[in-house]
N, C-alpha and C. Protein backbone atom coordinates (compact mmCIF):
# COMPACT_ATOMS: atom_id res chain seq x y z
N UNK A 1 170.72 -10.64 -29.59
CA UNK A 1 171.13 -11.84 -30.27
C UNK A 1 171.88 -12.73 -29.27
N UNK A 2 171.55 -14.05 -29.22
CA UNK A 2 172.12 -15.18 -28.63
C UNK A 2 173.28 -16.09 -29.50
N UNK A 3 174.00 -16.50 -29.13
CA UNK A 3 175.43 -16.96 -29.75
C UNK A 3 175.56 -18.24 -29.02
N UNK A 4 175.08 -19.32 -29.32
CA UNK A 4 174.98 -20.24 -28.76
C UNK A 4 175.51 -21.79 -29.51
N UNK A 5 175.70 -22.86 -29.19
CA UNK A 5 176.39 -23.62 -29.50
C UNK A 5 176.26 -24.32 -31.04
N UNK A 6 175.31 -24.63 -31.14
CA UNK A 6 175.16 -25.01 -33.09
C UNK A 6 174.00 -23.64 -33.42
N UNK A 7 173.46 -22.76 -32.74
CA UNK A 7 172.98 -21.52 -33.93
C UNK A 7 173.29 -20.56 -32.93
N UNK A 8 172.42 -19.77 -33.63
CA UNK A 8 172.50 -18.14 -33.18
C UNK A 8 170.51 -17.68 -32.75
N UNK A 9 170.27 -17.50 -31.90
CA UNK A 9 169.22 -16.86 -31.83
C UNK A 9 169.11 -15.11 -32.27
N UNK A 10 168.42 -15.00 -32.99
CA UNK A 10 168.20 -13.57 -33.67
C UNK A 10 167.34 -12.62 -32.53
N UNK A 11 167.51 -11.50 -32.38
CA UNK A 11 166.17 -10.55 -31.36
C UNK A 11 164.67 -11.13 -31.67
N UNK A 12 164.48 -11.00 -33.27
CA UNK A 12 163.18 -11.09 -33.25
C UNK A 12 162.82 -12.54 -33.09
N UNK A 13 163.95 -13.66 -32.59
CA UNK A 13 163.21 -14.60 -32.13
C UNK A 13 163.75 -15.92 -33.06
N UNK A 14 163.77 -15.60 -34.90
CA UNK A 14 164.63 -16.38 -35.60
C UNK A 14 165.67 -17.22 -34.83
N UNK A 15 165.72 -18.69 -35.59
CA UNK A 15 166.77 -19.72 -35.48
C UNK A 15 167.69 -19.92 -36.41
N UNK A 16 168.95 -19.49 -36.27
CA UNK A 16 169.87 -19.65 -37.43
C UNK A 16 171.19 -20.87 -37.29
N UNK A 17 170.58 -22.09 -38.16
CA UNK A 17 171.71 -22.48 -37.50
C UNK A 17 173.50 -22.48 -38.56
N UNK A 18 174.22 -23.04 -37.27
CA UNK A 18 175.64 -23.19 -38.44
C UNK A 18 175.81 -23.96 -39.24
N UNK A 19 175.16 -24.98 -39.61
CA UNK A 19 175.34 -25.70 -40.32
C UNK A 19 174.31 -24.74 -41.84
N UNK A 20 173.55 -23.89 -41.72
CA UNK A 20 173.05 -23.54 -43.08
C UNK A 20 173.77 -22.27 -43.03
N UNK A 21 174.73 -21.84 -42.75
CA UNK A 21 175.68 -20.48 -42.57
C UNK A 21 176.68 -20.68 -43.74
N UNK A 22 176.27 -19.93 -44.82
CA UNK A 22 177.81 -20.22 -45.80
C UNK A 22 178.71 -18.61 -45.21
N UNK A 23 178.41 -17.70 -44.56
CA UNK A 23 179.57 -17.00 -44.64
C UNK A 23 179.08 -15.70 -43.36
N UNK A 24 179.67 -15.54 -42.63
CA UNK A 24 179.16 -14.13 -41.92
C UNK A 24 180.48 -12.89 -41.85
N UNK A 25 179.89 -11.86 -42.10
CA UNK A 25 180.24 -11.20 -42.20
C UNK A 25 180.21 -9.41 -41.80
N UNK A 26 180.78 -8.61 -41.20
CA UNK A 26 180.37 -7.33 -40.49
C UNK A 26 179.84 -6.40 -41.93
N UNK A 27 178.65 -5.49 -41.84
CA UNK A 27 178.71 -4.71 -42.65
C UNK A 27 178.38 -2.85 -41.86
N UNK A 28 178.34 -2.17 -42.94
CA UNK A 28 178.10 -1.24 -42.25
C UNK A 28 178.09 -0.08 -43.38
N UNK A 29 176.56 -0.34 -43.63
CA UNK A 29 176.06 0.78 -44.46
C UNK A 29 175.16 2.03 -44.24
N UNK A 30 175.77 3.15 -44.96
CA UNK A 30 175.38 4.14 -44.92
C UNK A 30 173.66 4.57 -44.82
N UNK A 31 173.14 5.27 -43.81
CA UNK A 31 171.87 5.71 -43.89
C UNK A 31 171.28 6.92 -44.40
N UNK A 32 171.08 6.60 -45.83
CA UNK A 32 170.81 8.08 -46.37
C UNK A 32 169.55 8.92 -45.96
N UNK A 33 169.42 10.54 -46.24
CA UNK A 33 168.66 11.33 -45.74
C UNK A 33 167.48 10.95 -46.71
N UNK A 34 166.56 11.07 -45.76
CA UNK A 34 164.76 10.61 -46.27
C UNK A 34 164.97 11.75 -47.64
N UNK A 35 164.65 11.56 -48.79
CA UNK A 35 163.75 12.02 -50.08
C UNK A 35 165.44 12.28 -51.09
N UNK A 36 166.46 12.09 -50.47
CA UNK A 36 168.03 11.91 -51.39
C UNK A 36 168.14 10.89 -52.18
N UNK A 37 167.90 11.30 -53.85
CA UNK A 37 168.39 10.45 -54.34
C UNK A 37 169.89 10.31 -54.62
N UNK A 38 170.01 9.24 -55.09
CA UNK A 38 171.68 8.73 -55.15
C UNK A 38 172.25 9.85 -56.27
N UNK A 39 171.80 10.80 -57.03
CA UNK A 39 172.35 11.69 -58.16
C UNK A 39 172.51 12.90 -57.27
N UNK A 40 171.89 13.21 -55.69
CA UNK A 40 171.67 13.94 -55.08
C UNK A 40 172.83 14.18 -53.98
N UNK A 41 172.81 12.72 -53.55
CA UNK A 41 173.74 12.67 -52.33
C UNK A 41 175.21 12.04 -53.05
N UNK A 42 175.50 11.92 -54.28
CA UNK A 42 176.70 12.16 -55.08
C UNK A 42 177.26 13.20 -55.36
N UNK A 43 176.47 14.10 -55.61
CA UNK A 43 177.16 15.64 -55.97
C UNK A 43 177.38 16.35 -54.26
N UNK A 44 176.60 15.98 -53.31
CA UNK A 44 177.32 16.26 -51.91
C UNK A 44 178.41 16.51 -51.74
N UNK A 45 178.57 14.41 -51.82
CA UNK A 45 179.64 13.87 -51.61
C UNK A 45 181.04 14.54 -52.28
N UNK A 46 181.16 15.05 -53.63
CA UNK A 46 181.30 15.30 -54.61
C UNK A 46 182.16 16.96 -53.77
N UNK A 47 181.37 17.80 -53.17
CA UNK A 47 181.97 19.31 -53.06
C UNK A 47 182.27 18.96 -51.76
N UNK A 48 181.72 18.46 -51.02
CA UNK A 48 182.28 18.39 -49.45
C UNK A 48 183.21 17.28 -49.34
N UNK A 49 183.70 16.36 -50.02
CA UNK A 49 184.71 15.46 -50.39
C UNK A 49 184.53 14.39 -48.43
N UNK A 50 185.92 14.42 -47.89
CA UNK A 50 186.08 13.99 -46.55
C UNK A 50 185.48 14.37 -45.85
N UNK A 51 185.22 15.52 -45.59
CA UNK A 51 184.37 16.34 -44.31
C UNK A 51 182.83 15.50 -44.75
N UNK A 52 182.15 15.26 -45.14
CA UNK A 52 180.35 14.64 -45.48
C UNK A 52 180.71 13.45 -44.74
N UNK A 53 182.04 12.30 -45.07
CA UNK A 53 181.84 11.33 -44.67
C UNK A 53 182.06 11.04 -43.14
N UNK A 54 182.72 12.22 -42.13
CA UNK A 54 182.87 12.15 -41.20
C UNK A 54 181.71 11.82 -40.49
N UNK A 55 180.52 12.75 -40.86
CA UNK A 55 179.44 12.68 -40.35
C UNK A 55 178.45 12.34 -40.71
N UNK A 56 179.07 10.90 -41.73
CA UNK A 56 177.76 9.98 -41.86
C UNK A 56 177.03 8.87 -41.24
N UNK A 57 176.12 9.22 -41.24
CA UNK A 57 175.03 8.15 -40.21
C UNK A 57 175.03 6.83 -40.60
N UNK A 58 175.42 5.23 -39.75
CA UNK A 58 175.54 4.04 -40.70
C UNK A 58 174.54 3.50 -39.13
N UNK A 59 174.37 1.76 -39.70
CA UNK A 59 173.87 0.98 -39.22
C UNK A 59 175.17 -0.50 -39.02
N UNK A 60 175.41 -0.59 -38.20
CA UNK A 60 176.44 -1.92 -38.16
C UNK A 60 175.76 -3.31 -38.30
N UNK A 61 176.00 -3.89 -38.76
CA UNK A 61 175.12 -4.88 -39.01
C UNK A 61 175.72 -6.74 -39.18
N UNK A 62 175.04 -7.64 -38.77
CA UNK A 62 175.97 -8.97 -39.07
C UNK A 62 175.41 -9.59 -39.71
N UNK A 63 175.98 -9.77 -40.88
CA UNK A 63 174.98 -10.26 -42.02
C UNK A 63 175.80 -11.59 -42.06
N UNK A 64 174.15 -12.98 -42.42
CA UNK A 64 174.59 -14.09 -42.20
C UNK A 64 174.38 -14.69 -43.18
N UNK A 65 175.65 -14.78 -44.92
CA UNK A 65 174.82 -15.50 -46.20
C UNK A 65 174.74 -17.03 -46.20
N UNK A 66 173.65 -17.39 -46.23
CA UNK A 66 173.46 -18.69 -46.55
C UNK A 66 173.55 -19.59 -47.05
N UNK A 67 174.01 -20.83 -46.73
CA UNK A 67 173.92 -21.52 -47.87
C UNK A 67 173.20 -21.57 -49.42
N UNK A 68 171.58 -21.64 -49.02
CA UNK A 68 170.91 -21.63 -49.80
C UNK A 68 170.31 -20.59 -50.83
N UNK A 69 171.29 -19.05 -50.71
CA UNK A 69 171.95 -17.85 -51.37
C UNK A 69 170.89 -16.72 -50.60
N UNK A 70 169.96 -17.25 -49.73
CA UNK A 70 169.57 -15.88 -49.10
C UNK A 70 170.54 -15.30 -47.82
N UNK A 71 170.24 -14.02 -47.41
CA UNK A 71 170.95 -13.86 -46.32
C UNK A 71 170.10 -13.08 -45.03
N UNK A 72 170.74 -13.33 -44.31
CA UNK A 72 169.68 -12.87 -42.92
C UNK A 72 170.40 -12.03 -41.96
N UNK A 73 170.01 -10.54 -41.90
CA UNK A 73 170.65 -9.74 -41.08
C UNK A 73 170.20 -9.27 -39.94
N UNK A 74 171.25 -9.02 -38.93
CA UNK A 74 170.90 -8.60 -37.58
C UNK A 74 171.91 -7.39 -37.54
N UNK A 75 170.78 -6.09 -37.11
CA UNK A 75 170.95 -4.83 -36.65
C UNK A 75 172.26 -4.68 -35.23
N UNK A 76 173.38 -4.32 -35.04
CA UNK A 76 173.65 -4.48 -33.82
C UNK A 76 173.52 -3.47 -32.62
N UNK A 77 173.38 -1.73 -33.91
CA UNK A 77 173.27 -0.57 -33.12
C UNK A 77 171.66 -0.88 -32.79
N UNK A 78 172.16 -0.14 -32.02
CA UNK A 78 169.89 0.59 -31.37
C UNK A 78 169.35 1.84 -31.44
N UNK A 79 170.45 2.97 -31.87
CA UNK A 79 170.63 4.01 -32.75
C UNK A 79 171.78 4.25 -33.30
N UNK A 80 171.07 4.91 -34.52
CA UNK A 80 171.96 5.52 -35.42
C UNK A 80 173.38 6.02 -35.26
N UNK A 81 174.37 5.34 -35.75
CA UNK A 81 175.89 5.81 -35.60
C UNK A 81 176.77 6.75 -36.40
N UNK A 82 177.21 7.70 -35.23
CA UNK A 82 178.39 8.45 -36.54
C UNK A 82 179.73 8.02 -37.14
N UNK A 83 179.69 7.98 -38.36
CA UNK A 83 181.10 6.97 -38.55
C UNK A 83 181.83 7.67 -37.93
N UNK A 84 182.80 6.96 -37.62
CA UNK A 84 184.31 7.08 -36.57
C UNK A 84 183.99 8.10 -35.48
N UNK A 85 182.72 7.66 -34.57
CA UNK A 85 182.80 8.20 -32.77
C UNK A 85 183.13 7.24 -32.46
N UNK A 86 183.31 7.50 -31.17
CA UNK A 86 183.74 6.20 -30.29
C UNK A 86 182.90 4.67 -29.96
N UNK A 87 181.66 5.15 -30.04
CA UNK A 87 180.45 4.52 -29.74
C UNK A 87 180.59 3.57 -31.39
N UNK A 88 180.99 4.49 -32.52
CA UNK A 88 181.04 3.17 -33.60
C UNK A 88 181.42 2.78 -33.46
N UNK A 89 182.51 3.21 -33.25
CA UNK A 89 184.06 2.34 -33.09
C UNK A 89 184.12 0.45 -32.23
N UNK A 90 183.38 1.27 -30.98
CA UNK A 90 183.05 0.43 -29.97
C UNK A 90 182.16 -1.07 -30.72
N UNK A 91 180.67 -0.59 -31.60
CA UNK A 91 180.06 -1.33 -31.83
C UNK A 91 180.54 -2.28 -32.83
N UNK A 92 181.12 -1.91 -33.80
CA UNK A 92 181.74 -2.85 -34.75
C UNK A 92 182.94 -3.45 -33.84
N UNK A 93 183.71 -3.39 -33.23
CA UNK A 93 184.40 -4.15 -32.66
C UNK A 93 183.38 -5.09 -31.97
N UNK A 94 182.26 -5.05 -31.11
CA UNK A 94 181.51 -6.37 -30.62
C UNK A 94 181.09 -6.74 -31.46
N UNK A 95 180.73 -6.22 -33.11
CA UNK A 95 180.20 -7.40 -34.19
C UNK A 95 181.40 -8.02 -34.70
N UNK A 96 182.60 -7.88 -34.84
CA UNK A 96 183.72 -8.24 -35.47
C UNK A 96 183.91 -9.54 -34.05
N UNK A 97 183.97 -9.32 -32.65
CA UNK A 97 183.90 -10.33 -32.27
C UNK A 97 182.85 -11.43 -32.05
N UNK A 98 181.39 -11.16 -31.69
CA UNK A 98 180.51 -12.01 -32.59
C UNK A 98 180.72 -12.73 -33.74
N UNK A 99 181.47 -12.17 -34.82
CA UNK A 99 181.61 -12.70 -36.04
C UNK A 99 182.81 -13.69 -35.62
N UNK A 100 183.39 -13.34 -35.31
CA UNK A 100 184.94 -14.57 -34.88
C UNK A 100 184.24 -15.27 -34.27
N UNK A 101 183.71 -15.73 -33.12
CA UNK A 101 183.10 -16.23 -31.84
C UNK A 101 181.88 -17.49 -32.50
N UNK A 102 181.22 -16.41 -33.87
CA UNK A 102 180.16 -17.76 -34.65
C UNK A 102 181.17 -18.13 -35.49
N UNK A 103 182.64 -17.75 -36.32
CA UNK A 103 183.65 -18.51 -37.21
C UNK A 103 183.71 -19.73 -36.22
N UNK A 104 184.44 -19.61 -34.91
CA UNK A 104 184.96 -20.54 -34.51
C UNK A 104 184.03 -21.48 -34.05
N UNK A 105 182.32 -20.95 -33.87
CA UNK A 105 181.87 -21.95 -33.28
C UNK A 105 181.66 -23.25 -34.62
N UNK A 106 181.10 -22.28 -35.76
CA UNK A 106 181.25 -22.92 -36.90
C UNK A 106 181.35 -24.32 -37.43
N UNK A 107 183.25 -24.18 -37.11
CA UNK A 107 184.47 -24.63 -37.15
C UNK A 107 184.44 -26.47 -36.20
N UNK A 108 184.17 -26.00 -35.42
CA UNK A 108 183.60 -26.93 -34.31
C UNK A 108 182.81 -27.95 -35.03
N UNK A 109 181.70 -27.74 -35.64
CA UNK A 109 180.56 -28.73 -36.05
C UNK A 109 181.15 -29.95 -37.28
């Protein structure tokens, strides 16, 4: 992703600009195991309490809602993260500054 003066260039090439940006924001949701349903990976959650979430797999992500109420997200890992290693740790801090970096460019226009 490119961070550039009125948009953002996306990997796959997308033009986003700031002026159709109503809000960006870091996310970072959980990647559940292929064939788990949610009644499945609740009762997990459920007996293994803290210990499950240590070693759950997420995607960091900078999600950009739009004015016009859709939203358009960009991936920032390139693999799969364990919540709280260092390497997450690391990656959400460069989307949290991305995210400041497009606030302020924003701000500007």
């Amino acid at each position: 992703m490119k961070i550039l003066k009125d948009h953002v260039v996306l990997d796959d090439g997308k033009v986003v600009l700031y002026s159709q940006i109503g809000k960006v924001e870091v996310k970072v949701p959980t990647v559940r195991a292929k064939g788990m349903d949610s009644a499945q990976d609740a009762v997990v959650h459920l007996f293994l309490g803290s210990i499950a979430h240590g070693n759950e797999k997420v995607n960091v992500i900078l999600s950009f809602g739009m004015k016009d109420g859709s939203c358009v997200e960009e991936k920032i890992n390139t693999e799969l993260l364990t919540k709280g290693s260092l390497d997450y740790h690391s990656c959400v801090k460069r989307a949290r500054e991305m995210e400041q970096k497009i606030n302020a460019l924003r701000k500007q226009e």
